[in-house]
N, C-alpha and C. Protein backbone atom coordinates (compact mmCIF):
# COMPACT_ATOMS: atom_id res chain seq x y z
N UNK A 1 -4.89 116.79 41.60
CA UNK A 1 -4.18 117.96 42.05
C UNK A 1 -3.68 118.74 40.83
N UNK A 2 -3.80 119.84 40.56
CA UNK A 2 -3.22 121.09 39.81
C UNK A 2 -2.51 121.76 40.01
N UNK A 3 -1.16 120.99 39.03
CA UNK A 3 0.52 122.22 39.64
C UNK A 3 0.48 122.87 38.46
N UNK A 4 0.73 124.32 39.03
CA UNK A 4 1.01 125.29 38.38
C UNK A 4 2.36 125.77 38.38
N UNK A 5 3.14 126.51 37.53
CA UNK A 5 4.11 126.72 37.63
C UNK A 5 4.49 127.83 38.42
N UNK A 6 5.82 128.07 39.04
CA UNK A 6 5.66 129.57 39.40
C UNK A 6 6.07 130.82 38.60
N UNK A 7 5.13 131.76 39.45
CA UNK A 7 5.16 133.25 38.28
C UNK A 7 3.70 133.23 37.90
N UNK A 8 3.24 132.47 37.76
CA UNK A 8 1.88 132.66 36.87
C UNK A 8 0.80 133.50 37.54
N UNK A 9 0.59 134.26 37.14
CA UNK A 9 -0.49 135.41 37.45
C UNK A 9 -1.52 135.50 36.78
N UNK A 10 -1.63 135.48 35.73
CA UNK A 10 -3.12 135.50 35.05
C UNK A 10 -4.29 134.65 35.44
N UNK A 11 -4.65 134.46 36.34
CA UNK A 11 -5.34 133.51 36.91
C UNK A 11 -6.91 133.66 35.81
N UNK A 12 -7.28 135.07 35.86
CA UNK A 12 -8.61 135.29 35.20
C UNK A 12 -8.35 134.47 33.48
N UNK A 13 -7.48 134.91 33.19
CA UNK A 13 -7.36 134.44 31.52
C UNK A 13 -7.38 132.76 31.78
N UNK A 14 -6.52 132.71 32.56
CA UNK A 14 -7.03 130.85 32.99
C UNK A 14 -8.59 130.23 32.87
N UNK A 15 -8.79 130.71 34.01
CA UNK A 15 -10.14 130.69 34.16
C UNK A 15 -10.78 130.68 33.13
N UNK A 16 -10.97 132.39 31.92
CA UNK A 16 -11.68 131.56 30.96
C UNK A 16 -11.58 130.86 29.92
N UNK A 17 -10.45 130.40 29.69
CA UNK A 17 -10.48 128.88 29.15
C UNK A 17 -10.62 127.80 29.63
N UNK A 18 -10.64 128.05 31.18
CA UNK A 18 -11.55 126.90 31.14
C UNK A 18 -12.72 126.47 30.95
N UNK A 19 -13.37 127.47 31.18
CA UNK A 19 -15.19 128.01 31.02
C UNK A 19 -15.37 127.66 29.62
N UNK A 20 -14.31 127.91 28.76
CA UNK A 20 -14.75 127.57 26.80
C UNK A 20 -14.85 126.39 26.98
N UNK A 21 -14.00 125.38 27.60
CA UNK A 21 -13.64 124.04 27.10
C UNK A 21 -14.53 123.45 28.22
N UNK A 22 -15.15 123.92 29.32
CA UNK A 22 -16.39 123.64 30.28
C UNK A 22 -16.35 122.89 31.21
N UNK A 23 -14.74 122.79 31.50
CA UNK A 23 -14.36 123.15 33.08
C UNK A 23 -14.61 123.28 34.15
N UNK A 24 -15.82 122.92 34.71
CA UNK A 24 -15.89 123.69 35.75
C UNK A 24 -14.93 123.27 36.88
N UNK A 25 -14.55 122.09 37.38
CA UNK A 25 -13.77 122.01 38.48
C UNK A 25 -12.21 122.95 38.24
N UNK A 26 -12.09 122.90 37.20
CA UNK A 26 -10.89 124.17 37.05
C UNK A 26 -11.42 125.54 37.08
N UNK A 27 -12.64 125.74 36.93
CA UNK A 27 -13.12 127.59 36.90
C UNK A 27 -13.49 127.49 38.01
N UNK A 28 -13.72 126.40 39.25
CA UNK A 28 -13.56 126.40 40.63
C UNK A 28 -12.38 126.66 41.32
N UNK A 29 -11.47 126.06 40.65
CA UNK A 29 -10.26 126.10 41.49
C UNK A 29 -9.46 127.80 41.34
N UNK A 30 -9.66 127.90 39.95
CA UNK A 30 -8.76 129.30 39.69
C UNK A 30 -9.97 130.85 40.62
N UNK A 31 -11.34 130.41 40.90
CA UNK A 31 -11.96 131.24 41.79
C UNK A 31 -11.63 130.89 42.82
N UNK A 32 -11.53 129.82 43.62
CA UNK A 32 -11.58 129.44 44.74
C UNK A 32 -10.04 129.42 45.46
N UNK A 33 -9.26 129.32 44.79
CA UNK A 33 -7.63 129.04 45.24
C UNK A 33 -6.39 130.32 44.60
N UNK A 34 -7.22 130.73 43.52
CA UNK A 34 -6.51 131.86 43.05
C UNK A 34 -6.94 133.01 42.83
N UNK A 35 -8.12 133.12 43.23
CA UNK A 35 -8.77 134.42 43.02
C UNK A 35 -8.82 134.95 42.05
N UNK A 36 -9.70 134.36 40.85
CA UNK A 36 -10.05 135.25 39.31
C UNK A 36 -11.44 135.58 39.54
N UNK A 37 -11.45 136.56 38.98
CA UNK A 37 -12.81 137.01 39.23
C UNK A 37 -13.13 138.13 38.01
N UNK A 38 -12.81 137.76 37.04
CA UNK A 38 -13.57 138.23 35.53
C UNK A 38 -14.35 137.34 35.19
N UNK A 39 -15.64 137.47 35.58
CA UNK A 39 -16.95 136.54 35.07
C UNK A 39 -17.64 137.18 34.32
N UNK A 40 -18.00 138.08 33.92
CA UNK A 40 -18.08 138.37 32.42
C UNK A 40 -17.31 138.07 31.34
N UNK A 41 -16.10 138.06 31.45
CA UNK A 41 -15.48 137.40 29.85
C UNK A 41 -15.37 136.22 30.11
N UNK A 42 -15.52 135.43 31.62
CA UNK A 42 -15.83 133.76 31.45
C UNK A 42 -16.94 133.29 30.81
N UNK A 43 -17.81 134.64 31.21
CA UNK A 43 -19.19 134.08 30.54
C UNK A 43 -19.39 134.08 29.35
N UNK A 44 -18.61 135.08 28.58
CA UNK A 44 -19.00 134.96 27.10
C UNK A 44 -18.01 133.88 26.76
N UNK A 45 -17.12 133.31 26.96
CA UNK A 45 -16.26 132.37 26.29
C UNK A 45 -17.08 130.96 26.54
N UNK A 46 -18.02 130.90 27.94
CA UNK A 46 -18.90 129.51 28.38
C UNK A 46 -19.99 129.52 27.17
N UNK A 47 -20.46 130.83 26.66
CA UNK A 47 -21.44 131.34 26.00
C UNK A 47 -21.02 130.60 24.44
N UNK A 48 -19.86 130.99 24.11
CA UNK A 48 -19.36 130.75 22.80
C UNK A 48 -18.70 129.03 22.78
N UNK A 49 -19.29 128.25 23.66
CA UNK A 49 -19.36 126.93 23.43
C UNK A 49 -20.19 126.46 23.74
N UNK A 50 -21.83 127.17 24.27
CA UNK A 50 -22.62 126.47 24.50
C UNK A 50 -22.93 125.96 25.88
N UNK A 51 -22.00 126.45 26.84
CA UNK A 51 -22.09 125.92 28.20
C UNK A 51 -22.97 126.30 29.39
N UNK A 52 -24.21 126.36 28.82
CA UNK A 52 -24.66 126.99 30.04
C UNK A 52 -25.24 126.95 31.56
N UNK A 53 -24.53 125.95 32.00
CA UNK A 53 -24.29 125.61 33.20
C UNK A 53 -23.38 127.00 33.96
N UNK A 54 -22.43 127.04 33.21
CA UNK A 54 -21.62 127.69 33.80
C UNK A 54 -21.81 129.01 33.33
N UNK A 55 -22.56 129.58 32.15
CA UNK A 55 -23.09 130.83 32.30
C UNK A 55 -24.22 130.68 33.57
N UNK A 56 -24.96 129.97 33.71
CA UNK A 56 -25.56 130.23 35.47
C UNK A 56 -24.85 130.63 35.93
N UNK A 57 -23.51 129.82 36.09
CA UNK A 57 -22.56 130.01 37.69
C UNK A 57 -22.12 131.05 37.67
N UNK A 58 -22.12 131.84 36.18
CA UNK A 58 -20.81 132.94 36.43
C UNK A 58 -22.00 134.06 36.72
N UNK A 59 -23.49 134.28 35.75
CA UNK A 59 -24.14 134.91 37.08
C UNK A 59 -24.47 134.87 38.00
N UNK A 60 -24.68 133.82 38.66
CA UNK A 60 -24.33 133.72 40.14
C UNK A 60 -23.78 134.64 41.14
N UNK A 61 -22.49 134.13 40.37
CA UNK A 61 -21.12 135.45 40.93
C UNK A 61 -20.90 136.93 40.36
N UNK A 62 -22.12 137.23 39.38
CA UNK A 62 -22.40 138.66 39.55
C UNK A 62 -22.15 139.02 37.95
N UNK A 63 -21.51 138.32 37.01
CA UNK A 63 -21.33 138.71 35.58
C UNK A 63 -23.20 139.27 35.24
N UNK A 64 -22.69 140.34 34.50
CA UNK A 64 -24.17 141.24 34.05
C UNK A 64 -23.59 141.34 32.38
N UNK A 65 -22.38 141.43 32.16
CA UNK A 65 -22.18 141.74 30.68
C UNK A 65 -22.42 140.89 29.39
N UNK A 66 -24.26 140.87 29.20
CA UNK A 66 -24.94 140.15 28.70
C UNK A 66 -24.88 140.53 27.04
N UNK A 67 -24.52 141.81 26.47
CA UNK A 67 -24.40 141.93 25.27
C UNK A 67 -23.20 141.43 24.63
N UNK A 68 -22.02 141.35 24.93
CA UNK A 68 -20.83 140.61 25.26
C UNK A 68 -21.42 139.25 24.87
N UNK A 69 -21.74 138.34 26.16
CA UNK A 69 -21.74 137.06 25.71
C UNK A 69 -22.63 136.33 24.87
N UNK A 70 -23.88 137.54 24.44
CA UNK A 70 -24.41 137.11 23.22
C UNK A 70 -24.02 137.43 21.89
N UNK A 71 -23.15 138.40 21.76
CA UNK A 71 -22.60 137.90 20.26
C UNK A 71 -21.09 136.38 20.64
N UNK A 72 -20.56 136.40 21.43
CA UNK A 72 -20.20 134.92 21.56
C UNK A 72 -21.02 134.14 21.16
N UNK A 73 -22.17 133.94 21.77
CA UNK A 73 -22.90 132.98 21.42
C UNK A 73 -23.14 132.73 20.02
N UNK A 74 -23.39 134.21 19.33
CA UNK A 74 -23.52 133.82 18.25
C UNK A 74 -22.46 133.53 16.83
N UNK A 75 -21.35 133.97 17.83
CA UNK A 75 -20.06 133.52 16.95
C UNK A 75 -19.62 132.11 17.17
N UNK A 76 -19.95 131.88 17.94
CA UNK A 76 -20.27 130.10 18.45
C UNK A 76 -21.51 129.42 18.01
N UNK A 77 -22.68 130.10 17.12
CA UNK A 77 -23.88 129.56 16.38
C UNK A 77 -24.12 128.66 17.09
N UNK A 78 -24.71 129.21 18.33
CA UNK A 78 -25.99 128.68 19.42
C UNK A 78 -26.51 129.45 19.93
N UNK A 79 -27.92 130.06 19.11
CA UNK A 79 -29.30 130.57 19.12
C UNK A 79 -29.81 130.33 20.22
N UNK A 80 -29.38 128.89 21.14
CA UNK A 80 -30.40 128.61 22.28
C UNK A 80 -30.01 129.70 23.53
N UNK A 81 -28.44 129.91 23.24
CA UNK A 81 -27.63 130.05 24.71
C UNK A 81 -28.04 131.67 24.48
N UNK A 82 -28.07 132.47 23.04
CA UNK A 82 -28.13 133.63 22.48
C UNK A 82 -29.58 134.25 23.44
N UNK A 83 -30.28 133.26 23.00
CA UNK A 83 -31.88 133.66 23.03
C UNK A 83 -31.83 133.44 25.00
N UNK A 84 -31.04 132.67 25.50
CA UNK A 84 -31.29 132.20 26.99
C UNK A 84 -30.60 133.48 27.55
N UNK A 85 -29.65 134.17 27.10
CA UNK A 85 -29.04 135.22 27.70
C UNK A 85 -29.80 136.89 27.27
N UNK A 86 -30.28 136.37 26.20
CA UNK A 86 -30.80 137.76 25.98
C UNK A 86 -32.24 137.83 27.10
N UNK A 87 -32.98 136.60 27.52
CA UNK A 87 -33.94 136.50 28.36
C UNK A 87 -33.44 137.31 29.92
N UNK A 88 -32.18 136.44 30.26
CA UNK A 88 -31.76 136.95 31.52
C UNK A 88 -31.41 138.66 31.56
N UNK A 89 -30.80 138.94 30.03
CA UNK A 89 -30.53 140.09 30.27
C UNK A 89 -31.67 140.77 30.78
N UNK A 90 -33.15 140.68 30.19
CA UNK A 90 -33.95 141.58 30.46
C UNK A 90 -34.65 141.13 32.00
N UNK A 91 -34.73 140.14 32.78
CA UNK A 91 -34.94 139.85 34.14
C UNK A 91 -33.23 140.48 35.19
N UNK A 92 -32.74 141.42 34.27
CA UNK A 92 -31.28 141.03 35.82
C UNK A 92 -31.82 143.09 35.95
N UNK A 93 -31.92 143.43 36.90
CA UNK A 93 -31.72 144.55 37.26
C UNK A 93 -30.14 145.46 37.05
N UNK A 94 -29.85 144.79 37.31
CA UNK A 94 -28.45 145.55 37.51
C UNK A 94 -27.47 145.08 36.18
N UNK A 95 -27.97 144.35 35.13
CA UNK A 95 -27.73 144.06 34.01
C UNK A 95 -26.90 145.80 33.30
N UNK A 96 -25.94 146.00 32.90
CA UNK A 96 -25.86 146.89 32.19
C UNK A 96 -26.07 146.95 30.69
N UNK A 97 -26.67 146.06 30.47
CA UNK A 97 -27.43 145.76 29.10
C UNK A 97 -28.68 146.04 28.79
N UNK A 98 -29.51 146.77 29.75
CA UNK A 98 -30.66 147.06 29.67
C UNK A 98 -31.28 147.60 28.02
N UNK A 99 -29.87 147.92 27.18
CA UNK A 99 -30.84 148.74 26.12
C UNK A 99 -30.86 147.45 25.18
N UNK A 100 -30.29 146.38 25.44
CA UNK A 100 -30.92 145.14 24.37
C UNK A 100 -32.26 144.73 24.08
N UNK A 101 -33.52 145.91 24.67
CA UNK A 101 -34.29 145.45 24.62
C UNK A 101 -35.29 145.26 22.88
N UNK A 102 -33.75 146.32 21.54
CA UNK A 102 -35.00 145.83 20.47
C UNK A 102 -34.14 144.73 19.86
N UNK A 103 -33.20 143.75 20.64
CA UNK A 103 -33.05 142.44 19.76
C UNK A 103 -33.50 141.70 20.69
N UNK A 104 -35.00 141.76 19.86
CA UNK A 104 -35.96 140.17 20.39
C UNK A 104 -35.65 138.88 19.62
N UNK A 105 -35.13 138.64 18.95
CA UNK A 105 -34.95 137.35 18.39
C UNK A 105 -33.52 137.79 17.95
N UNK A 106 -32.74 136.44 17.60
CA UNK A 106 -31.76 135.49 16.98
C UNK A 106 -32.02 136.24 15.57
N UNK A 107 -32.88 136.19 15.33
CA UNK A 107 -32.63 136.23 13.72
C UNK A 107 -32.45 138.32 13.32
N UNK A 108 -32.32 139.03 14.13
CA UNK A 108 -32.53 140.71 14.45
C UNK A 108 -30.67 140.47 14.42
N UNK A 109 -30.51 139.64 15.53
CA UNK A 109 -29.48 139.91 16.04
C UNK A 109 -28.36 139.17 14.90
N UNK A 110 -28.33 138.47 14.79
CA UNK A 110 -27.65 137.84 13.04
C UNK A 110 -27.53 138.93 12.36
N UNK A 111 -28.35 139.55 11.48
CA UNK A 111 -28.26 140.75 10.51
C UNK A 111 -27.60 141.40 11.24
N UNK A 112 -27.24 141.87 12.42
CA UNK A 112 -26.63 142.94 12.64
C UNK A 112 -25.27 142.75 12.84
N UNK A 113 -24.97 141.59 13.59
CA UNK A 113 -23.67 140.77 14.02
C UNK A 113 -23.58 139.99 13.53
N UNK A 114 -23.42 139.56 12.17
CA UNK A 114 -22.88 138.22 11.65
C UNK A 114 -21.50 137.54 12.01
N UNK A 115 -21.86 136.24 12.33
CA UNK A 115 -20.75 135.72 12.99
C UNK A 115 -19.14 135.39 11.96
């Protein structure tokens, strides 16, 4: 069980720390019992530890802000999660990242964003 104190409102900023530290039964509970629903900055903080389980989940629930959680990723130096999000970016329609399409590789995207 998870007591929270009272007053606490930030439920979303909760949430994504839990998503960094990879959480999920807590980035369940603060969606499911408290209603956070910033999944884009959960996703880049899941992004910037490598978690990508829970970057699935948070697109799932509709996070599109894919340029975002790839420089996480790469300020977190994991190329895999970098290169896995820049893929989705270009399969999501409704992605508002559509113009990532000239960083094709990790190594484009380094020179430009060094972590």
């Amino acid at each position: 069980m998870i007591s929270l104190d009272k007053g606490a409102t930030n439920f979303n900023r909760a949430m994504t720390f839990a998503a960094k530290g990879g959480h999920r039964d807590l980035v369940d509970f603060f969606i499911n019992e408290k209603g956070a629903t910033d999944f884009n900055t959960a996703m880049s903080y899941a992004a910037m530890k490598g978690h990508r389980d829970l970057i699935d989940f948070f697109v799932e629930k509709g996070a599109t802000d894919f340029r975002t959680a790839m420089r996480y990723a790469n300020m977190g130096g994991y190329p895999d999660i970098f290169n896995y999000l820049f893929r989705l970016s270009r399969n999501k329609k409704n992605s508002h990242d559509s113009h990532l399409s000239h960083y094709a590789e990790w190594d484009k995207w380094v020179l430009q964003f060094p972590p």
